[in-house]
Protein backbone atom coordinates (compact mmCIF):
# COMPACT_ATOMS: atom_id res chain seq x y z
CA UNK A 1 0.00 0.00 0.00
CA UNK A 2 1.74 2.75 -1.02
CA UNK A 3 1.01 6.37 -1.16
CA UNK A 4 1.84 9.13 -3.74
CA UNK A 5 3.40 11.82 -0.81
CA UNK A 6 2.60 14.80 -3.12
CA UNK A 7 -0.91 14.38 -3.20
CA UNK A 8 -0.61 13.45 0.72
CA UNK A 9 1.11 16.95 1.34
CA UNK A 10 -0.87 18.74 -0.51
CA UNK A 11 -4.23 17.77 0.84
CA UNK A 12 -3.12 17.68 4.55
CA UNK A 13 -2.06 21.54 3.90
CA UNK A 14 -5.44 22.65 2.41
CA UNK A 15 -7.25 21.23 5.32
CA UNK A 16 -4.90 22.68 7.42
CA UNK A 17 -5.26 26.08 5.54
CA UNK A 18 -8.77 26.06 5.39
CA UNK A 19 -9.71 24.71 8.79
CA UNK A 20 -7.38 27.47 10.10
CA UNK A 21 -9.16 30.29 7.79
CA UNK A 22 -12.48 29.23 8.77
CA UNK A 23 -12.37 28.62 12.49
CA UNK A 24 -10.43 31.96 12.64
CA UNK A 25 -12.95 33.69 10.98
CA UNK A 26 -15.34 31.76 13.16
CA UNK A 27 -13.80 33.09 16.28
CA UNK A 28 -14.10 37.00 16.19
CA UNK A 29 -17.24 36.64 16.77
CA UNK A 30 -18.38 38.25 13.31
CA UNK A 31 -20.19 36.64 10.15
CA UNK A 32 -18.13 34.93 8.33
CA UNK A 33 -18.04 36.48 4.62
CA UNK A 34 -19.54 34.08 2.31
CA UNK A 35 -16.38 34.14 -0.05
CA UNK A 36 -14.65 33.05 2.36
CA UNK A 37 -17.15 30.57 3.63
CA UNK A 38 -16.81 29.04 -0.19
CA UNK A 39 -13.43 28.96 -0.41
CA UNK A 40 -12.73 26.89 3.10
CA UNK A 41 -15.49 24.61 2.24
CA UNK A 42 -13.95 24.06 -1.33
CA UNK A 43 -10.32 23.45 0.72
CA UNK A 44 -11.43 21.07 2.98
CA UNK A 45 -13.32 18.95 0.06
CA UNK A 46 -9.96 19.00 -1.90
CA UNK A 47 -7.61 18.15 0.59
CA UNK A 48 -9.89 15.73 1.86
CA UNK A 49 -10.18 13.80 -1.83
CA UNK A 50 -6.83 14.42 -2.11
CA UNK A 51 -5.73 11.95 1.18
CA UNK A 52 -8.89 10.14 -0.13
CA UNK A 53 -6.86 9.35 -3.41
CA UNK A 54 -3.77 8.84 -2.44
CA UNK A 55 -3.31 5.29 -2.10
CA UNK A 56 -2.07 3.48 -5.32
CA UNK A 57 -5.30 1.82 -7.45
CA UNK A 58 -7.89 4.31 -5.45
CA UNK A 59 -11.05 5.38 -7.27
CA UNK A 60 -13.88 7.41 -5.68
């Protein structure tokens, strides 16, 4: 079972990116602009397919 490390690294920054954008958003106690809201919804989806396929022979 082997795993591509690019797409490994890749996704566990975007979640990290856009968990960290959200939630920080999240936490000053404000509404959270909804371009914003988009675009850490899109990062988490993306980094999560990304760990999703990165194991040799994968398919959603």
């Amino acid at each position: 079972m082997a795993s591509d490390w690019r797409k490994v690294g890749l996704g566990l920054l975007l979640l990290v990116v856009s968990s960290v954008v959200v939630v920080g958003y999240g936490l000053r106690n404000g509404p959270i602009p909804p371009a914003v809201a988009v675009g850490g919804a899109v990062g988490v989806v993306a980094g999560t397919l990304l760990l999703g396929l990165s194991e040799e022979d994968a398919s959603v």
